[in-house]
C-alpha atoms as a PDB file:
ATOM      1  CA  UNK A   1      16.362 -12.375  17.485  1.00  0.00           C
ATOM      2  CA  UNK A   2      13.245 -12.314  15.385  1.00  0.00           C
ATOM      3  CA  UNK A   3      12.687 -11.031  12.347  1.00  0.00           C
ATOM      4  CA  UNK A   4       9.500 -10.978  10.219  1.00  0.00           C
ATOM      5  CA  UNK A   5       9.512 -10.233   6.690  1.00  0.00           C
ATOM      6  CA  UNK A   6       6.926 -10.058   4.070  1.00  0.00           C
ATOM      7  CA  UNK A   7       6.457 -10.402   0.985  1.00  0.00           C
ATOM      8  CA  UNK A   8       3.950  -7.719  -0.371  1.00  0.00           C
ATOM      9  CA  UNK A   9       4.393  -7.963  -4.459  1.00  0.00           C
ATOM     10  CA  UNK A  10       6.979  -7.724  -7.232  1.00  0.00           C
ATOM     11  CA  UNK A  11       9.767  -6.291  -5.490  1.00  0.00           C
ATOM     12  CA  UNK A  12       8.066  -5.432  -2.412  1.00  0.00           C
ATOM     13  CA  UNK A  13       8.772  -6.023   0.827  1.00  0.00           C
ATOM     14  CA  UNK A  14       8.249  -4.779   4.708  1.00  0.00           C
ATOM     15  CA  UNK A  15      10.841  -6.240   7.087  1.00  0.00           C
ATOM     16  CA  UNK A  16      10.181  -5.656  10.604  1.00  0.00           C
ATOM     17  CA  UNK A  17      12.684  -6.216  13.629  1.00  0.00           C
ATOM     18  CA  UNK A  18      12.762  -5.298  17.367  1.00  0.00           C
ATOM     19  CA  UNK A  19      13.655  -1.675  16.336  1.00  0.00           C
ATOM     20  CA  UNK A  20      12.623  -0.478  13.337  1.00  0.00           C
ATOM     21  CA  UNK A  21       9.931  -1.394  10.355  1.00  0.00           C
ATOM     22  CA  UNK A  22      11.640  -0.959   6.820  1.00  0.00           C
ATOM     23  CA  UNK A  23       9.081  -0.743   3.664  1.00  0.00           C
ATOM     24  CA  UNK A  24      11.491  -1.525   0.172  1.00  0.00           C
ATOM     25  CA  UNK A  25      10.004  -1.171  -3.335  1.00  0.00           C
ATOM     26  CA  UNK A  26       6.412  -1.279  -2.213  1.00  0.00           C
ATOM     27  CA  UNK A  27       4.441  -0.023  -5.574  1.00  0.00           C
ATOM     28  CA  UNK A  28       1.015  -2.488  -5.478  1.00  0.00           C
ATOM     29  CA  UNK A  29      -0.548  -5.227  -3.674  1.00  0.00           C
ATOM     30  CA  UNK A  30      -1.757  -4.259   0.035  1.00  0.00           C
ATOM     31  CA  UNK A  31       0.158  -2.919   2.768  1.00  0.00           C
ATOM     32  CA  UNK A  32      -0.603  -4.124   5.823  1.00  0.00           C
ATOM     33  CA  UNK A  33      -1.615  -0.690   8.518  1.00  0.00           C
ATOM     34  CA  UNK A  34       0.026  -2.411  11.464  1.00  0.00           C
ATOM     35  CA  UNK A  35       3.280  -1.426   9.656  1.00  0.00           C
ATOM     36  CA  UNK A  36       1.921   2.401   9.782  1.00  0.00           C
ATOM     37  CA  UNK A  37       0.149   2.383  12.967  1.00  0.00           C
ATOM     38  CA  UNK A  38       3.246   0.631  15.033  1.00  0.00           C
ATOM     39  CA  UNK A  39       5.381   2.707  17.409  1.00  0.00           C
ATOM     40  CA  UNK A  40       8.665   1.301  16.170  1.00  0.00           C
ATOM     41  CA  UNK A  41      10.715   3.960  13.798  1.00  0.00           C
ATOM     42  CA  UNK A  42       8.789   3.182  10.125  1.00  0.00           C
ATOM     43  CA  UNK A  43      11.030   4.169   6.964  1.00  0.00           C
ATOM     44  CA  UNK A  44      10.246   3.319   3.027  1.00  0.00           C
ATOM     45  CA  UNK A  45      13.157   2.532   0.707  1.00  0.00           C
ATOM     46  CA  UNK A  46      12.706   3.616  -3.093  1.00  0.00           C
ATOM     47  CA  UNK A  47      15.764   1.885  -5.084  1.00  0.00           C
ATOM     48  CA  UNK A  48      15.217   3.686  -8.264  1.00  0.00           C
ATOM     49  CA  UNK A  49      12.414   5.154 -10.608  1.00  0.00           C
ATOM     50  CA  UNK A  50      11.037   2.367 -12.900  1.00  0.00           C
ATOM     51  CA  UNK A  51       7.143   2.465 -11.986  1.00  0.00           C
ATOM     52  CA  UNK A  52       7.448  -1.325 -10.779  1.00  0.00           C
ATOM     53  CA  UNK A  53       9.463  -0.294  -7.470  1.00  0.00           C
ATOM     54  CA  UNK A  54       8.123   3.340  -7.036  1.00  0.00           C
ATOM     55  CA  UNK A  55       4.996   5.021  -6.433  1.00  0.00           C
ATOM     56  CA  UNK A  56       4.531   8.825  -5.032  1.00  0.00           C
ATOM     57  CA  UNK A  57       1.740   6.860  -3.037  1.00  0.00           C
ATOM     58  CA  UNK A  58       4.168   6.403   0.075  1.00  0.00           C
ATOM     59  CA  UNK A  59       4.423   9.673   0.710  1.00  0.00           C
ATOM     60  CA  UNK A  60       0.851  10.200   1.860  1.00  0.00           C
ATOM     61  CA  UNK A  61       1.917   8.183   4.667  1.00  0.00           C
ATOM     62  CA  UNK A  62       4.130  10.854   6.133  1.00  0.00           C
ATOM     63  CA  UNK A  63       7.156   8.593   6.952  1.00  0.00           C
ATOM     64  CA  UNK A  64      10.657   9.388   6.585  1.00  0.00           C
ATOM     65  CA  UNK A  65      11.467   7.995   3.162  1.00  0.00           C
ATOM     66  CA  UNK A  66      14.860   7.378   1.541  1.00  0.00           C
ATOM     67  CA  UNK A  67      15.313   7.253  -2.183  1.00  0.00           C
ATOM     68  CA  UNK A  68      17.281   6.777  -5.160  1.00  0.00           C
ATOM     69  CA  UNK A  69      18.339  10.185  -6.610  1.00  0.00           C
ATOM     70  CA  UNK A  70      17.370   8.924 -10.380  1.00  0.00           C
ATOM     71  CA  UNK A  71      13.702   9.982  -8.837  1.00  0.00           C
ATOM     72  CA  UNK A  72      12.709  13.652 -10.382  1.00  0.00           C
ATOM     73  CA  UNK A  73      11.813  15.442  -7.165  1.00  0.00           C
ATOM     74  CA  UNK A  74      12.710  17.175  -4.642  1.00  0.00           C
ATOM     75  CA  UNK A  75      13.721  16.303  -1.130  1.00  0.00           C
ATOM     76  CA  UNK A  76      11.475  17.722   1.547  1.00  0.00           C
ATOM     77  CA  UNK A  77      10.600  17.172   4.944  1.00  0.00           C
ATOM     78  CA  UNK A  78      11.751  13.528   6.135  1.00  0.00           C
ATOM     79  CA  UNK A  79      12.609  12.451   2.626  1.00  0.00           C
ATOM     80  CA  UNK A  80      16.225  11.507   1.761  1.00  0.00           C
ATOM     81  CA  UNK A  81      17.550  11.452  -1.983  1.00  0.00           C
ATOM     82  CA  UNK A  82      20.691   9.387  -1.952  1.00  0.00           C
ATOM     83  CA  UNK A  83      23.393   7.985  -4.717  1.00  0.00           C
ATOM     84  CA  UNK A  84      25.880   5.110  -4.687  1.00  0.00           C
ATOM     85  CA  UNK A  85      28.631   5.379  -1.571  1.00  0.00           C
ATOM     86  CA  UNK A  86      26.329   7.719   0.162  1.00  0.00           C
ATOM     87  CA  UNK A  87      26.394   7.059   4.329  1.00  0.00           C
ATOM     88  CA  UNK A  88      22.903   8.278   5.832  1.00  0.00           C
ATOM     89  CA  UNK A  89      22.229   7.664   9.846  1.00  0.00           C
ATOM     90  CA  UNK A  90      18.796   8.066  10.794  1.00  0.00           C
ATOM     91  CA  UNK A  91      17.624   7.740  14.185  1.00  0.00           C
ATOM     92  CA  UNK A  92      17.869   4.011  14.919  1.00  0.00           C
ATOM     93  CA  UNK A  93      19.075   3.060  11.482  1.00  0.00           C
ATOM     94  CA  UNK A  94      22.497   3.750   9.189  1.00  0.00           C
ATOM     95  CA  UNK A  95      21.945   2.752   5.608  1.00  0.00           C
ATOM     96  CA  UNK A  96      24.870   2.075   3.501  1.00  0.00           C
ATOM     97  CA  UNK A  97      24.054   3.046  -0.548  1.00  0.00           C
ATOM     98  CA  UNK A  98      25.299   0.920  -2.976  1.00  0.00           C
ATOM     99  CA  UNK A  99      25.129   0.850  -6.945  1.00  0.00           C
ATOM    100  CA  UNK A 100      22.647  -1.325  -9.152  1.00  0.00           C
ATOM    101  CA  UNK A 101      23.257  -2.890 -12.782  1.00  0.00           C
ATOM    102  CA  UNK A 102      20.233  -1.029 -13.680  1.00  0.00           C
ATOM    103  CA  UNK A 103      18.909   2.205 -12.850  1.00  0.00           C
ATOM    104  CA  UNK A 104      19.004   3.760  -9.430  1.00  0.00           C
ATOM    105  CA  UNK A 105      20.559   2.251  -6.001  1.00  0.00           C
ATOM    106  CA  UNK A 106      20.575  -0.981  -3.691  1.00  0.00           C
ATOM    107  CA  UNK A 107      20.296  -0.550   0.165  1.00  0.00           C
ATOM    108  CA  UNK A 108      22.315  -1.946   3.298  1.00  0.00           C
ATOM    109  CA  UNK A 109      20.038  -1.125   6.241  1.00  0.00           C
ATOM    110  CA  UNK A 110      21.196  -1.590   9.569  1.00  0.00           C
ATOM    111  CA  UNK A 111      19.462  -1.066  12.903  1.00  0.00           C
ATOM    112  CA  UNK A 112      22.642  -1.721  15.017  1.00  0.00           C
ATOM    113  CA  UNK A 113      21.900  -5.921  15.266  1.00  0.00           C
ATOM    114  CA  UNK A 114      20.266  -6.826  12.490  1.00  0.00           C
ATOM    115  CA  UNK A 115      21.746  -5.985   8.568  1.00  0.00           C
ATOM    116  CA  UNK A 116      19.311  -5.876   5.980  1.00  0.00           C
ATOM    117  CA  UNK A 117      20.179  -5.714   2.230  1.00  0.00           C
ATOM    118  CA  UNK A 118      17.288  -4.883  -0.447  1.00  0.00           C
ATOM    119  CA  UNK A 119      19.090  -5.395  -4.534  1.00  0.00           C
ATOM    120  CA  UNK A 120      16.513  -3.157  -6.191  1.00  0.00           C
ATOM    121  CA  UNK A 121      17.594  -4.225 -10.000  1.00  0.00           C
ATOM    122  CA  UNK A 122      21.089  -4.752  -9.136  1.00  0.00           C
ATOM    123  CA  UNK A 123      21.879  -8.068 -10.735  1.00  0.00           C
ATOM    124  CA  UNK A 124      23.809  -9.810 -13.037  1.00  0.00           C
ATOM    125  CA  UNK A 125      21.588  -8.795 -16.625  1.00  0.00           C
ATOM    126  CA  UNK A 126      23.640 -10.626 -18.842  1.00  0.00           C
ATOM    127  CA  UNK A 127      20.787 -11.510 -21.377  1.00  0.00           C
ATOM    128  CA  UNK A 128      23.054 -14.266 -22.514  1.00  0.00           C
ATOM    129  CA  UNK A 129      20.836 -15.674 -25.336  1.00  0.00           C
ATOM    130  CA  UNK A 130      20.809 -12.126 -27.294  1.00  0.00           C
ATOM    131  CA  UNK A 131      24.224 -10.737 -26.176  1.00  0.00           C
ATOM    132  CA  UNK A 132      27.719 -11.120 -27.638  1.00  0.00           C
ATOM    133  CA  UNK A 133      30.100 -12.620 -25.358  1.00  0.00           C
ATOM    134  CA  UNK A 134      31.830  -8.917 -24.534  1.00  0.00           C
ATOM    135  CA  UNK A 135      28.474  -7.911 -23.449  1.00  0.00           C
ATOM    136  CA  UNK A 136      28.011 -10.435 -21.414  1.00  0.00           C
ATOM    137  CA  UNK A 137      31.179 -10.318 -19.666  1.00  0.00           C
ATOM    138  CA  UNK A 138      30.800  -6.477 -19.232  1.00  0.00           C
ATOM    139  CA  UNK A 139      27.574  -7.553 -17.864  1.00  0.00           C
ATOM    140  CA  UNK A 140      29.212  -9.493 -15.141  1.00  0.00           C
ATOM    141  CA  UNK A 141      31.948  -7.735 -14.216  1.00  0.00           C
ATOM    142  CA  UNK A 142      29.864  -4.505 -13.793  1.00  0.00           C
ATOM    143  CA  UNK A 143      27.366  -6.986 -11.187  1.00  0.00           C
ATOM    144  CA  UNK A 144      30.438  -8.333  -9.235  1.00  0.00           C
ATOM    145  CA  UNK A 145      32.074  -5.403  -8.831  1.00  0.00           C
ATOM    146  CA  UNK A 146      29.409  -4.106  -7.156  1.00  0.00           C
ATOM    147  CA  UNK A 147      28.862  -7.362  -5.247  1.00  0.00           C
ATOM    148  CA  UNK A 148      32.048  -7.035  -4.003  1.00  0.00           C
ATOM    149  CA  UNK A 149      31.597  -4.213  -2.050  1.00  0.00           C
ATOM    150  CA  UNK A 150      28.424  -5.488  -0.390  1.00  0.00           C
ATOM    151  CA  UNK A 151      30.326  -8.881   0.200  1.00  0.00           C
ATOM    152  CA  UNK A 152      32.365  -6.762   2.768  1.00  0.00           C
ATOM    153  CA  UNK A 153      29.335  -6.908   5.323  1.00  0.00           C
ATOM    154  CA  UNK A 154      27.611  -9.674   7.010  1.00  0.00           C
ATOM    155  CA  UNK A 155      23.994  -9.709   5.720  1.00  0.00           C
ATOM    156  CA  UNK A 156      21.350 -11.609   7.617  1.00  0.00           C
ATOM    157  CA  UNK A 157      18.396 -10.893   5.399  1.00  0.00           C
ATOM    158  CA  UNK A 158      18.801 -10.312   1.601  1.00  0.00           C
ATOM    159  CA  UNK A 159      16.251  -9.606  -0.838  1.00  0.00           C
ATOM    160  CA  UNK A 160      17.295 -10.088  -4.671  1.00  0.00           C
ATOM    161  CA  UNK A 161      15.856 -10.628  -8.069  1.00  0.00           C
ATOM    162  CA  UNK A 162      14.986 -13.990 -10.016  1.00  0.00           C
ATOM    163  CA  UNK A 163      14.114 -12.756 -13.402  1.00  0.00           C
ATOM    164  CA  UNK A 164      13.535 -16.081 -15.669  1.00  0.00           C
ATOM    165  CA  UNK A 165      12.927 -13.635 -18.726  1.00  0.00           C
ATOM    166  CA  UNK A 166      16.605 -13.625 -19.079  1.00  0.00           C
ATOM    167  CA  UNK A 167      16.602 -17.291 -20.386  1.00  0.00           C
ATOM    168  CA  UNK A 168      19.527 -19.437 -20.209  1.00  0.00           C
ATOM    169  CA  UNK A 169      21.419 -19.734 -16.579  1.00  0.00           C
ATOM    170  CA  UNK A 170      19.036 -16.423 -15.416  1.00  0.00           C
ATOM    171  CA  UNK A 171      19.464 -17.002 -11.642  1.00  0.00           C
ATOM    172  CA  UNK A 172      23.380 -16.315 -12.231  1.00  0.00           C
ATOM    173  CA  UNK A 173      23.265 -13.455 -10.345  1.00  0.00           C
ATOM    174  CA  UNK A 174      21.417 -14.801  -7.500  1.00  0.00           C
ATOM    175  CA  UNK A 175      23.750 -17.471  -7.504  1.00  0.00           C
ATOM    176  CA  UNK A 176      26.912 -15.200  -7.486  1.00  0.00           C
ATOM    177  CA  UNK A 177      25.702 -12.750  -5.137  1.00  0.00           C
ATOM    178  CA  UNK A 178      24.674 -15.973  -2.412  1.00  0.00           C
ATOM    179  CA  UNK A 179      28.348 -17.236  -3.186  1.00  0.00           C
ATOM    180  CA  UNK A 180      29.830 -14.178  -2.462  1.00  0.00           C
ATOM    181  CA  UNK A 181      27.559 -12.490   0.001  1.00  0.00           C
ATOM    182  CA  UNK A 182      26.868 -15.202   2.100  1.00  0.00           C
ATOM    183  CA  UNK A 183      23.479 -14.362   3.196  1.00  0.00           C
ATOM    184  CA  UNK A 184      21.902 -16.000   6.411  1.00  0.00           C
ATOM    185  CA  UNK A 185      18.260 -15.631   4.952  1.00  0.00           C
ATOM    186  CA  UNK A 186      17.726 -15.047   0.860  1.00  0.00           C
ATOM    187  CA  UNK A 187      14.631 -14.093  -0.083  1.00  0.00           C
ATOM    188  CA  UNK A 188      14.000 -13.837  -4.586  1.00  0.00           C
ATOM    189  CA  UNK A 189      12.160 -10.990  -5.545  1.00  0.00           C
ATOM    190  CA  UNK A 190      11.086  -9.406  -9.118  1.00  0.00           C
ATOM    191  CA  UNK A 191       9.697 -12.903 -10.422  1.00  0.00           C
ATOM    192  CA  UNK A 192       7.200 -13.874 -12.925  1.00  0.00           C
ATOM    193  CA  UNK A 193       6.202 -17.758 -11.348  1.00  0.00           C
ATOM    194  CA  UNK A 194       6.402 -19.747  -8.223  1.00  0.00           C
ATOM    195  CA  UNK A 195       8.016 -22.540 -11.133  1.00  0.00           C
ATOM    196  CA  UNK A 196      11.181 -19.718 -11.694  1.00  0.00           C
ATOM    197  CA  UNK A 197      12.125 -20.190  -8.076  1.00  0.00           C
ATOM    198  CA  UNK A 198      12.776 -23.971  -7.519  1.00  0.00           C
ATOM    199  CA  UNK A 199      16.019 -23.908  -9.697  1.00  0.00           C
ATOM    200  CA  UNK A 200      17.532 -21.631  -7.394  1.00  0.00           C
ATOM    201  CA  UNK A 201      15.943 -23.326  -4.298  1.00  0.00           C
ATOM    202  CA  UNK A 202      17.853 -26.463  -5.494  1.00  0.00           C
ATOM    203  CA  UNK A 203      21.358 -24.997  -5.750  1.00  0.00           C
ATOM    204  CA  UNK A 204      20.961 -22.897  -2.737  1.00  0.00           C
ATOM    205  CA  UNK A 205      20.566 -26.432  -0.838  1.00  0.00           C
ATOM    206  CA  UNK A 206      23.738 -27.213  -1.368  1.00  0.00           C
ATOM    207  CA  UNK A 207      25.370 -24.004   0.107  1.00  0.00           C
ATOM    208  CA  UNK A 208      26.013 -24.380   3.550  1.00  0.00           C
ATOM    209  CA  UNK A 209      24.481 -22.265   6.329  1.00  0.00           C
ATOM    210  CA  UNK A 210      21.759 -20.038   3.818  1.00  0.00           C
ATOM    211  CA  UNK A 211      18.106 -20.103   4.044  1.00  0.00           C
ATOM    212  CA  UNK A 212      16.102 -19.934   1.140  1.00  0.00           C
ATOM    213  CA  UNK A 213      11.777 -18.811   1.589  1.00  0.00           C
ATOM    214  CA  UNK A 214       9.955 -18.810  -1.666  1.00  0.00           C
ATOM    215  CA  UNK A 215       6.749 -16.486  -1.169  1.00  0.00           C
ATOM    216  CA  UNK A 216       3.667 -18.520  -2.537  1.00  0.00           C
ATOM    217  CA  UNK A 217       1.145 -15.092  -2.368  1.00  0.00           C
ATOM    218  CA  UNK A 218       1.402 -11.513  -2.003  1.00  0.00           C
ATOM    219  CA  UNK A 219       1.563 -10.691   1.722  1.00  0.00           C
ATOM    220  CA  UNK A 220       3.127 -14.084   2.507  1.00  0.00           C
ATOM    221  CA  UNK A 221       4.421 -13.544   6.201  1.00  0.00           C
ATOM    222  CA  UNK A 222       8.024 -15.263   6.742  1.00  0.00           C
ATOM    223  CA  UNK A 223       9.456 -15.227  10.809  1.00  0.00           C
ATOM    224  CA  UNK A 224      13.027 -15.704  10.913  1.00  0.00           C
ATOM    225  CA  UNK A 225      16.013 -15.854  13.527  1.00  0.00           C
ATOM    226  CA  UNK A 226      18.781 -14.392  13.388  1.00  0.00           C
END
């Protein structure tokens, strides 16, 4: 089966299958109106609050819209505030809540074949060059708990940060959760430079069966099978 999924900015992404469209994080950068003018069931994701992965923009597009409960407002009509371990089924999708290291939620979005996970700011924030070595290892074990719970369902797309302003080893947690998770397809989100990616890139090569797809531009289109 074919999936296409694109890279829109930041932590932005549309992922579109046979069934369903899926909009995660989008905040700035263009969106493109085939998304919003297709048939298929359209839904945006908001992880958590932090004005880098939400924007009360989506709602002027009048699609049902599923978001972190650290948002201050009100659900209404078609919009869905959920919280870690929450269950919500949707018309042709079920979306499995869990926790983040950070603020808000991460999603597991399923449209019955395909299994798509979106982090948010779940990841291992150990800050490990201004940290004592207790809050690092809270750090972690807060991240993999978390991780394994998601590691409990196959994922065929994943979406997950690559912040490089955490200095030493700061693609741990991308590294743990691929370990863990097993993703078929990884996409890095939430990075500064094209540069922060190849480390990653390098180790992920030597994990058997995981894709890796480094977006070089906002609205970089990726087509993958799974």
């Amino acid at each position: 089966m074919n999936v296409k999924v694109e890279y829109l900015s930041h932590s932005g992404y549309a992922v579109e299958t046979d069934k369903i469209i899926m909009i995660f994080d989008y905040v700035n950068g263009i969106l493109p109106s085939k998304y919003l003018k297709s048939d298929k069931q359209c839904c945006f994701f908001i992880t958590h609050h932090h004005s880098d992965h939400f924007s009360k923009s989506v709602f002027a597009y009048k699609k049902t819209v599923v978001m972190s409960d650290d948002i201050n407002l009100d659900a209404f009509f078609n919009v869905f505030k959920v919280r870690p371990g929450d269950m919500l089924v949707c018309d042709k999708i079920s979306v499995k809540v869990f926790g983040s290291t950070d603020e808000g939620v991460s999603f597991l979005v399923s449209d019955g074949d395909v299994n798509i996970f979106h982090a948010g700011d779940l990841n291992n924030w150990h800050w490990k060059d201004e940290s004592t070595p207790d809050e690092v290892k809270l750090a972690q074990t807060a991240f993999l708990s978390i991780v394994d719970q998601i590691a409990e369902y196959p994922l065929d797309v994943a979406m997950f940060p690559v912040d490089a302003r955490m200095g030493s080893e700061y693609d741990l947690g991308a590294r743990q959760f691929v370990e863990r998770c097993q993703p078929t397809h990884f996409f890095p989100m939430h990075f500064r430079s094209i540069d922060s990616l190849l480390p990653l890139q390098i180790y992920i090569k030597n994990v058997k069966h995981i894709n890796y797809y480094i977006p070089l531009r906002n609205n970089h289109l990726f087509e993958v099978d799974v």
